[in-house]
N, C-alpha and C. Protein backbone atom coordinates (compact mmCIF):
# COMPACT_ATOMS: atom_id res chain seq x y z
N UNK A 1 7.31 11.05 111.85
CA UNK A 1 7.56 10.67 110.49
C UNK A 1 9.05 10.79 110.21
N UNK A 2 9.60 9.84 109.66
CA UNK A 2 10.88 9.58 109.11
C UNK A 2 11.53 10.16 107.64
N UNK A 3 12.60 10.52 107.67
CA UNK A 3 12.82 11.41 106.62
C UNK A 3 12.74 10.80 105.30
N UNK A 4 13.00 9.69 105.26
CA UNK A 4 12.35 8.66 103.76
C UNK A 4 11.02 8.67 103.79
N UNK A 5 10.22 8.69 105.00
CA UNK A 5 8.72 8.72 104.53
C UNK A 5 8.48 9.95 103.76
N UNK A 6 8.70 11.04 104.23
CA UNK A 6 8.38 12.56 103.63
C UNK A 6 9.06 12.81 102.20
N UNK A 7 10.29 12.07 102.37
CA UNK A 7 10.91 12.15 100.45
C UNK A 7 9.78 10.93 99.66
N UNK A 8 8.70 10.04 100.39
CA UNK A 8 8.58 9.45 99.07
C UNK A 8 6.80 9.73 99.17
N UNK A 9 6.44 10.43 100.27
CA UNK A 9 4.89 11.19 99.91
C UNK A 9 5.31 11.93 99.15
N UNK A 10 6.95 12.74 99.10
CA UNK A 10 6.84 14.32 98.03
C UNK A 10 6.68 13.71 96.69
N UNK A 11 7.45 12.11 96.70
CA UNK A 11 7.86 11.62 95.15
C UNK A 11 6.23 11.49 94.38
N UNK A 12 5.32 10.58 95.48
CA UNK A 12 4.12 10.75 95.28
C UNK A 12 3.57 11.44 94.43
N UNK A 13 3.33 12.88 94.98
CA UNK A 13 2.42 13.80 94.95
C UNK A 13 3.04 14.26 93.86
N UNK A 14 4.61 14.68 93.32
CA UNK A 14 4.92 14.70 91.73
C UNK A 14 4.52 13.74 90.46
N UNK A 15 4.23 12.74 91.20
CA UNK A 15 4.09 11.67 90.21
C UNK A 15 2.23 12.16 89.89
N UNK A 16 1.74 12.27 91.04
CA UNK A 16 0.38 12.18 90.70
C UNK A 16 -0.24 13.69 89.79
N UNK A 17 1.05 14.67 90.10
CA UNK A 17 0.76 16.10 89.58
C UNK A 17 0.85 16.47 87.61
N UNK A 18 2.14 15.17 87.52
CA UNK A 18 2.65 14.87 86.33
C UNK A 18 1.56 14.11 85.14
N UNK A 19 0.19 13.36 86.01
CA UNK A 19 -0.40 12.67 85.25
C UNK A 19 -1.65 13.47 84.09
N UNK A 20 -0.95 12.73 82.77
CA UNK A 20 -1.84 14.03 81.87
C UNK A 20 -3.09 13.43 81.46
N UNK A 21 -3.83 14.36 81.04
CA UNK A 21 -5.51 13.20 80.94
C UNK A 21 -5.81 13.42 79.22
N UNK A 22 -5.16 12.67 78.71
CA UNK A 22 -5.03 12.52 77.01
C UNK A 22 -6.16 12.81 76.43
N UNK A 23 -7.48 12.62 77.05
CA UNK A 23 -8.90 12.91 76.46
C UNK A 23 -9.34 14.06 76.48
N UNK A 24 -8.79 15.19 77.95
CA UNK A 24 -9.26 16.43 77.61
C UNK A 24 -7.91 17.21 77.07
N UNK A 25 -6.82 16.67 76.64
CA UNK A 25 -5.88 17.14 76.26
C UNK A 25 -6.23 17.31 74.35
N UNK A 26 -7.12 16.24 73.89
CA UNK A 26 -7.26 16.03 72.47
C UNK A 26 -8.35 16.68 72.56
N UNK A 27 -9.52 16.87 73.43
CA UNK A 27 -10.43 17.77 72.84
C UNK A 27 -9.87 19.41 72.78
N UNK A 28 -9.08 19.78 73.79
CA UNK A 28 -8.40 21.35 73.91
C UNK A 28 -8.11 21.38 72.20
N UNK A 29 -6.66 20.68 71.96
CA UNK A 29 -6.50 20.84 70.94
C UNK A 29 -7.26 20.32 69.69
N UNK A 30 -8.06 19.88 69.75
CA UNK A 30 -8.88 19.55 68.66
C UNK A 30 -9.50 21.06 68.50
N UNK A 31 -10.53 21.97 69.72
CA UNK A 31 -11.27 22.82 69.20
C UNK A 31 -10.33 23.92 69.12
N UNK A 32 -9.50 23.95 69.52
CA UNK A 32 -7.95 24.68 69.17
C UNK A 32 -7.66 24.63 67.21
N UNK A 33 -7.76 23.76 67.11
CA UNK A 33 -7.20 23.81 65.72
C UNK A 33 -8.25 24.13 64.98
N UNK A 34 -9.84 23.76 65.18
CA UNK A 34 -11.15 24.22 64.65
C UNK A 34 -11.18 26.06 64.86
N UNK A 35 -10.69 26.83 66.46
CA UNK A 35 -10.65 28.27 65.54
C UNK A 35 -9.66 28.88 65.00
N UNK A 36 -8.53 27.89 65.08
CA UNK A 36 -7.40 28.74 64.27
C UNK A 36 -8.15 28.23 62.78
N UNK A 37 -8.62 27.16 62.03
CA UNK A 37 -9.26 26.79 61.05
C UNK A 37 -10.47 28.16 60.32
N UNK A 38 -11.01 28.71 61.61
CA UNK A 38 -12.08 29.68 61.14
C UNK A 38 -11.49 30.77 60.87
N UNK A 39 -9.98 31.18 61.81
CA UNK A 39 -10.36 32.80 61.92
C UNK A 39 -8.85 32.38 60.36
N UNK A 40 -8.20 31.58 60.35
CA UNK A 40 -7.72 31.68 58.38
C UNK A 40 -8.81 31.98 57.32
N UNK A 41 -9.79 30.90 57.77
CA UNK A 41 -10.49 31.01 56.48
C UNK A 41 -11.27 32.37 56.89
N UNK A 42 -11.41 33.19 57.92
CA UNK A 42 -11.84 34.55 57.65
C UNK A 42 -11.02 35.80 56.93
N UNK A 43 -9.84 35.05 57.35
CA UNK A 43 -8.71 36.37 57.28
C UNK A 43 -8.54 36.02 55.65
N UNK A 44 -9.19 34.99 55.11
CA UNK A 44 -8.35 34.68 53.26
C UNK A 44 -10.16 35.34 52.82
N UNK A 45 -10.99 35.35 53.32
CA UNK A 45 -12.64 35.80 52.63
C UNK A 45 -12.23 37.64 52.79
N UNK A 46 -11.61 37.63 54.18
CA UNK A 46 -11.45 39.38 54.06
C UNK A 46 -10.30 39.93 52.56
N UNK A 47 -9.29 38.86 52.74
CA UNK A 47 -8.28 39.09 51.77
C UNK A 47 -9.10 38.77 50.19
N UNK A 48 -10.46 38.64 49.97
CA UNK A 48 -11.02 38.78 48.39
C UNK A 48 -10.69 37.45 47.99
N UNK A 49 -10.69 36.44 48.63
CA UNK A 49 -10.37 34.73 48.15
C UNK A 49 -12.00 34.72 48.63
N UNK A 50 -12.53 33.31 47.44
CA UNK A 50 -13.81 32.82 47.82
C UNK A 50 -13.26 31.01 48.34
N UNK A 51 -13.40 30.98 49.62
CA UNK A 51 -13.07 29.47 50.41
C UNK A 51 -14.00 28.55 50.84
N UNK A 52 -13.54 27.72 50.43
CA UNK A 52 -14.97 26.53 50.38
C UNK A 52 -14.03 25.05 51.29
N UNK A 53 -14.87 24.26 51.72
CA UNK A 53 -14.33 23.07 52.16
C UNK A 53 -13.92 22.18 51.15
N UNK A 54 -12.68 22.10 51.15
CA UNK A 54 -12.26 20.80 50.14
C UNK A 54 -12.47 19.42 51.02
N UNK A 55 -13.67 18.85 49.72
CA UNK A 55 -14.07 17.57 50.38
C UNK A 55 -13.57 16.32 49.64
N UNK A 56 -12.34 16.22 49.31
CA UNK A 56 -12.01 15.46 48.72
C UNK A 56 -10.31 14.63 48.37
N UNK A 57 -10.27 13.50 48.37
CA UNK A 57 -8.68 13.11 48.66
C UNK A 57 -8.24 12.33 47.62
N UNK A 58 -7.33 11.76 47.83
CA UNK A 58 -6.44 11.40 46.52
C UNK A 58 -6.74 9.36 46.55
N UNK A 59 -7.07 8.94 45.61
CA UNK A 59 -6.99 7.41 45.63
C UNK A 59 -5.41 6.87 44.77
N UNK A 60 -4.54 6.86 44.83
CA UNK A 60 -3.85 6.35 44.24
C UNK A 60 -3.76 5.30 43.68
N UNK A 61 -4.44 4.45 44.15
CA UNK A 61 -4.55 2.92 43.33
C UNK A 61 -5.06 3.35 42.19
N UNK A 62 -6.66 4.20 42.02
CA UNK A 62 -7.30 4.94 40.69
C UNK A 62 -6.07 6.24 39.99
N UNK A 63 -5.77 6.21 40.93
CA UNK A 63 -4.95 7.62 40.17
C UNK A 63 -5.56 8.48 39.90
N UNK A 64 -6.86 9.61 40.85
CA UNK A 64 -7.66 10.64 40.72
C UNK A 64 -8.14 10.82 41.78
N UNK A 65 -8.70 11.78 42.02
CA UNK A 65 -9.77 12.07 43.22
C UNK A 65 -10.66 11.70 43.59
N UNK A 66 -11.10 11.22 44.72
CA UNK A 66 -12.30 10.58 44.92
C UNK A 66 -12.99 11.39 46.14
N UNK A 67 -13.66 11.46 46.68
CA UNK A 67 -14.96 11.95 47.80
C UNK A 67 -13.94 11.43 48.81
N UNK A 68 -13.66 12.30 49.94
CA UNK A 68 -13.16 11.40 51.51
C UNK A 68 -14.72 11.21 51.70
N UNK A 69 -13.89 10.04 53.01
CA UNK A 69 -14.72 9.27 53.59
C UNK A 69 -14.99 9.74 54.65
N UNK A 70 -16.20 9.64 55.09
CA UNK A 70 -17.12 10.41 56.21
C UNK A 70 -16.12 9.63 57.55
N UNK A 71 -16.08 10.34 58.25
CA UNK A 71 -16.09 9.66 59.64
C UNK A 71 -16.79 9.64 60.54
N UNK A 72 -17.34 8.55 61.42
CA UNK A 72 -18.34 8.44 62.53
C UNK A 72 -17.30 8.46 63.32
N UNK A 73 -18.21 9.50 64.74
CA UNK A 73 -17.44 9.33 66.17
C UNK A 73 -18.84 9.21 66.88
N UNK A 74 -18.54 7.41 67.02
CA UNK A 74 -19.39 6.58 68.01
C UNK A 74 -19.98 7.39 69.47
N UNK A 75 -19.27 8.67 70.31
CA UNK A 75 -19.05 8.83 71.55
C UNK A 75 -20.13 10.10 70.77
N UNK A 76 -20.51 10.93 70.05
CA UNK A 76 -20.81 11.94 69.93
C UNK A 76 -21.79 11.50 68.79
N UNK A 77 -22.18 10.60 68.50
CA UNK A 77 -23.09 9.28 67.94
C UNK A 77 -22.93 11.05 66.42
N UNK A 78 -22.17 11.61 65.73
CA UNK A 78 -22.12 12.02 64.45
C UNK A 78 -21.38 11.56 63.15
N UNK A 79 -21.50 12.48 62.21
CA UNK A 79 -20.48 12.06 61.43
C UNK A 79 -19.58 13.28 60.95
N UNK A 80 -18.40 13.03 60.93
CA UNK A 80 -17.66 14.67 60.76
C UNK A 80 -17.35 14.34 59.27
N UNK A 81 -17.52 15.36 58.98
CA UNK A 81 -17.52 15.92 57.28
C UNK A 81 -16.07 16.21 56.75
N UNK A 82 -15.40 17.12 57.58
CA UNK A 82 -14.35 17.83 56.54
C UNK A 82 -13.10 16.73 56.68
N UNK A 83 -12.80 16.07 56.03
CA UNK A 83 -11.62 14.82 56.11
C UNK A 83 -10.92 15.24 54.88
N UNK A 84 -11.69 15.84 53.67
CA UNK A 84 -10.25 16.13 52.69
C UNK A 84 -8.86 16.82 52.71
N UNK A 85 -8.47 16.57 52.01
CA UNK A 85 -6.96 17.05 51.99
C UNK A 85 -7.05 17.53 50.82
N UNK A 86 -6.41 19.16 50.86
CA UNK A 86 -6.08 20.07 51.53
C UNK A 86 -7.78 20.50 52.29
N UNK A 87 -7.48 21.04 53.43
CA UNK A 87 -8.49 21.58 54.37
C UNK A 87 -9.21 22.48 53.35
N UNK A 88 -8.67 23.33 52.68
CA UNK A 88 -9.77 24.56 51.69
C UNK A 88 -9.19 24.09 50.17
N UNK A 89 -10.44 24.75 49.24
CA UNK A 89 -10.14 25.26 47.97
C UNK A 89 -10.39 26.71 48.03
N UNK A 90 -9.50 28.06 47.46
CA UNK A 90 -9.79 28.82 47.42
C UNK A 90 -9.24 29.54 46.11
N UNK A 91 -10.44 30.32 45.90
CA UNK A 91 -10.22 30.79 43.96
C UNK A 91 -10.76 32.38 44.21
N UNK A 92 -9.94 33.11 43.43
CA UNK A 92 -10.26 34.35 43.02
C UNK A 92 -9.97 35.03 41.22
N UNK A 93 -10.97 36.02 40.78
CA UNK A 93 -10.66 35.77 39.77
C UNK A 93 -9.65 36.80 39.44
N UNK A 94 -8.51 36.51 38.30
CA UNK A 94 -7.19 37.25 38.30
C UNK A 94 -7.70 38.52 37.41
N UNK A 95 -6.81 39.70 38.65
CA UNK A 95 -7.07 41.10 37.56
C UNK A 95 -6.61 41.32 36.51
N UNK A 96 -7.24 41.57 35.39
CA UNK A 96 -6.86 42.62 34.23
C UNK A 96 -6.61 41.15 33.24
N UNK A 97 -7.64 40.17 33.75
CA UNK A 97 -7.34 39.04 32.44
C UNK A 97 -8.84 39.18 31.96
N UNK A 98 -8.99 39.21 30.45
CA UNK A 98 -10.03 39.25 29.61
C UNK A 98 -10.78 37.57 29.94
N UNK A 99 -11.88 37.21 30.41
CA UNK A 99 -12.44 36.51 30.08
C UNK A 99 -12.70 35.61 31.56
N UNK A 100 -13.26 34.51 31.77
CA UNK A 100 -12.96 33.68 33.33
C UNK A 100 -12.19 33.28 33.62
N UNK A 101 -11.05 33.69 33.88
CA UNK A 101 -9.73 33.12 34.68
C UNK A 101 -9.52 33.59 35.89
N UNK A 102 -9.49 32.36 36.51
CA UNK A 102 -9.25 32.66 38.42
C UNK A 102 -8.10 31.77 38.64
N UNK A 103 -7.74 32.30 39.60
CA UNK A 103 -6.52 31.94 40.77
C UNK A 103 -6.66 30.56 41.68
N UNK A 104 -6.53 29.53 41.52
CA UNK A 104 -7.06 28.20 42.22
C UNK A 104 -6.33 28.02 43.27
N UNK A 105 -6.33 27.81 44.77
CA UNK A 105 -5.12 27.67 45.30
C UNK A 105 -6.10 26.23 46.15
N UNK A 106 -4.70 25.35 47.03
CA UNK A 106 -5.05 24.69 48.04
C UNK A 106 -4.65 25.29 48.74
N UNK A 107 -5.27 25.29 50.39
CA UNK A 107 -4.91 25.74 51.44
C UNK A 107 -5.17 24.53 53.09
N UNK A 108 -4.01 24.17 53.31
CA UNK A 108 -4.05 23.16 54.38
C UNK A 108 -3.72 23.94 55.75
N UNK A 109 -4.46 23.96 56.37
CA UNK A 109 -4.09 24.51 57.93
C UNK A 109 -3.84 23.93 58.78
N UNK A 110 -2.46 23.87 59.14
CA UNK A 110 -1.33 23.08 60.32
C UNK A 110 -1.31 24.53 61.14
N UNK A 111 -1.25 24.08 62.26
CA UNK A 111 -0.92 24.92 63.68
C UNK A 111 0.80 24.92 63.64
N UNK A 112 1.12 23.98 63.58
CA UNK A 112 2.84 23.50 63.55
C UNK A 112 3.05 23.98 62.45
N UNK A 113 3.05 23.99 60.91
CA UNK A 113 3.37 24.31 59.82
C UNK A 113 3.96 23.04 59.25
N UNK A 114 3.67 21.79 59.59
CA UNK A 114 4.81 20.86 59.19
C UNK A 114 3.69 19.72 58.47
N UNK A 115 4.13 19.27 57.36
CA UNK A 115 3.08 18.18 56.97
C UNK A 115 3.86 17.12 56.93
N UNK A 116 3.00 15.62 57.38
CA UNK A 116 3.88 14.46 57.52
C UNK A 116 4.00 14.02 55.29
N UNK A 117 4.36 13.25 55.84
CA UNK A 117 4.89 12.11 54.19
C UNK A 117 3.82 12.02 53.32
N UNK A 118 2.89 11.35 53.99
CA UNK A 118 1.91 11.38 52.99
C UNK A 118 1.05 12.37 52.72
N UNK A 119 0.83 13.46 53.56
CA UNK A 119 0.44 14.83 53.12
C UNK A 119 1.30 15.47 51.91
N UNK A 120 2.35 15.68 52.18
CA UNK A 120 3.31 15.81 51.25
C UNK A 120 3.46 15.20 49.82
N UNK A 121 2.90 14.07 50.04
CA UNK A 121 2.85 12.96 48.74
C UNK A 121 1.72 13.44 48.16
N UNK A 122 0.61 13.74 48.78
CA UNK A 122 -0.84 14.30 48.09
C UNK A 122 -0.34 15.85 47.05
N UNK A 123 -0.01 16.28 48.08
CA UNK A 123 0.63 18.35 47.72
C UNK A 123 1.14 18.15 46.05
N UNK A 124 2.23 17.14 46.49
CA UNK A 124 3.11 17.08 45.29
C UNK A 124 2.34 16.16 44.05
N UNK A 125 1.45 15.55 44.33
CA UNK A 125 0.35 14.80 43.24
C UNK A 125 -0.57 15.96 42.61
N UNK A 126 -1.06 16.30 43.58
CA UNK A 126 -2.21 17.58 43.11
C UNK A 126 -1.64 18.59 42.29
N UNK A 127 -0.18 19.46 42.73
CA UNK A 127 0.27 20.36 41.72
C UNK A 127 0.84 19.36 40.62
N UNK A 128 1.52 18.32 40.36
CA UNK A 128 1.47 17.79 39.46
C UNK A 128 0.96 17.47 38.12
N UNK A 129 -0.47 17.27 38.98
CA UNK A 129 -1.38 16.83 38.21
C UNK A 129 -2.26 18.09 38.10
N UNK A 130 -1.92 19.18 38.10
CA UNK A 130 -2.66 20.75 38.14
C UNK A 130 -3.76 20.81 38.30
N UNK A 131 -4.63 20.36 39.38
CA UNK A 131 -5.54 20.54 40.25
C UNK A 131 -5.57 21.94 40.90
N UNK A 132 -4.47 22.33 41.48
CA UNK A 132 -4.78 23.60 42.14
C UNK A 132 -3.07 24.28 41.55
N UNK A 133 -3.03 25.66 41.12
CA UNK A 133 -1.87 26.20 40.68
C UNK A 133 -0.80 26.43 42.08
N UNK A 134 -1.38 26.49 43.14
CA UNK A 134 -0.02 26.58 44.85
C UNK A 134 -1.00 25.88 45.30
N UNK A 135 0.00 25.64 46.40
CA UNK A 135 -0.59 24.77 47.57
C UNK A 135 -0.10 25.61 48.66
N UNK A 136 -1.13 26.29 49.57
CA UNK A 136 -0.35 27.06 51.07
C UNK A 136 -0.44 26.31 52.13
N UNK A 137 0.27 26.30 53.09
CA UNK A 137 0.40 25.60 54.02
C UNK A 137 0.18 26.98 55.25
N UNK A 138 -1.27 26.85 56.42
CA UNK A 138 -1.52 28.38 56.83
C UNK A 138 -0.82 27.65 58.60
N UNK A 139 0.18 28.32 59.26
CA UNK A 139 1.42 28.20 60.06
C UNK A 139 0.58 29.05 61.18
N UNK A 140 0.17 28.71 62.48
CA UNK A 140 -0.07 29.27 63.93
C UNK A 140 1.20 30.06 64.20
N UNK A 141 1.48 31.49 63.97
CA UNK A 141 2.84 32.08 64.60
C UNK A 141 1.82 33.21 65.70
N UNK A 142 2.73 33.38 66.53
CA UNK A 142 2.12 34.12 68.12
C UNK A 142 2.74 35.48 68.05
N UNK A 143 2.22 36.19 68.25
CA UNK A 143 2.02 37.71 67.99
C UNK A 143 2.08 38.30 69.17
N UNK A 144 2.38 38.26 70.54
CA UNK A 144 2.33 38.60 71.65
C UNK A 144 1.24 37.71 72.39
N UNK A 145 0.11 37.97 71.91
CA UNK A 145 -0.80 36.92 72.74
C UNK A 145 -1.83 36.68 71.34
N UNK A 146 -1.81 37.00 70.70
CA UNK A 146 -2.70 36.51 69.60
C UNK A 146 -1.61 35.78 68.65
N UNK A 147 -2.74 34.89 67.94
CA UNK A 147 -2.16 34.11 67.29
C UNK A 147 -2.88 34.87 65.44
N UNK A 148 -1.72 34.47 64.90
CA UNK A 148 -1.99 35.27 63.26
C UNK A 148 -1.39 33.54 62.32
N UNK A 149 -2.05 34.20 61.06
CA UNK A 149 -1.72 32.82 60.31
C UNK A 149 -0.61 33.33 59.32
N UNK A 150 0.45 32.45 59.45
CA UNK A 150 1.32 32.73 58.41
C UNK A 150 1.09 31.38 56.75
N UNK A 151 1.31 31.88 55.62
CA UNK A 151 1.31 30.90 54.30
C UNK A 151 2.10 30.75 53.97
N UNK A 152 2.80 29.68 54.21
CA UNK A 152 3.75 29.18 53.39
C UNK A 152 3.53 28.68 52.35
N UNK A 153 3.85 28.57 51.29
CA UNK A 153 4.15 27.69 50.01
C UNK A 153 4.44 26.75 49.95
N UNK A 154 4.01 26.02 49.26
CA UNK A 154 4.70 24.30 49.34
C UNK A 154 5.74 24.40 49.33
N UNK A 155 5.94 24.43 47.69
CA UNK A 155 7.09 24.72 46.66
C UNK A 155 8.23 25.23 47.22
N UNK A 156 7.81 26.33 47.77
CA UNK A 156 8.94 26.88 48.59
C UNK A 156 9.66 26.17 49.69
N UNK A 157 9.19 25.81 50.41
CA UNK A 157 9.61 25.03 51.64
C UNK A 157 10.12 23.32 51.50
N UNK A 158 9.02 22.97 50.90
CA UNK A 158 9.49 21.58 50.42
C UNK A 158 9.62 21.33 49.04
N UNK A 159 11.10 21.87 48.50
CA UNK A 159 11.49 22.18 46.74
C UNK A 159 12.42 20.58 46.86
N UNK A 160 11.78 19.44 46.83
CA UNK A 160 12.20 18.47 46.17
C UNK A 160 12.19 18.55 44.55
N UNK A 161 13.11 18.00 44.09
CA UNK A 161 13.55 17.84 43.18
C UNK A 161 12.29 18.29 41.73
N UNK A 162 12.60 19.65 42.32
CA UNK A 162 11.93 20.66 40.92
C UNK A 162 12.84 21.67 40.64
């Protein structure tokens, strides 16, 4: 064997080592983001918040809320449910106020902490339109080998022009 043959089996065998398989790459992180999804909404039920699935998104043409839309996944012949935006509603009721007043919050859970444009466009509609008094955004930060949820604030982070 010739020394160009052996440099281009090595090139080969990098090329073939490099190839990523996008389907079990999206299910990892799909059920990846489903228990960072559980163990927030455990850690906000331990913290005295009552959290429910927010099932519901913004129509802008109506200008209000409407029901999201179910999604079918043909391959798993179901239909997945939770599509609203923000991922939770969570309410507790505030101490030392006379009468039913609770604490309304949204809570969207990003692994990254980062919401694109039109997430952002919803955030800033909903407190607007005082649907929910904050909006948290719950952030995957790594703890040595565990992962913990950090909350950011909308408001805080993305203080456009307020």
């Amino acid at each position: 064997m010739e020394e160009g043959d052996v440099v281009k089996e090595k090139v080969l065998e990098v090329k073939e080592k490099k190839k990523v398989n996008y389907s079990k790459q999206g299910k990892l992180n799909r059920a990846a983001g489903q228990r960072f999804e559980a163990k927030v909404r455990q850690h906000l039920e331990e913290m005295g918040w009552i959290v429910a699935k927010w099932m519901n998104t913004i129509d802008y043409s109506k200008n209000k809320i409407v029901p999201a839309k179910r999604k079918y996944n043909p391959f798993k012949k179901v239909m997945v449910l939770g599509t609203g935006f923000p991922d939770f509603i969570c309410f507790k009721r505030l101490e030392g106020s006379e009468g039913e007043n609770y604490d309304i919050i949204g809570l969207e859970v990003k692994s990254n902490g980062y919401l694109d444009k039109v997430e952002k466009d919803m955030c800033k509609w909903l407190l607007d339109n005082k649907i929910f008094s904050k909006i948290l955004i719950a952030k995957a930060v790594r703890n040595g080998r565990k992962i913990e949820a950090e909350y950011i604030d909308f408001l805080k982070k993305y203080n456009e022009g307020q």
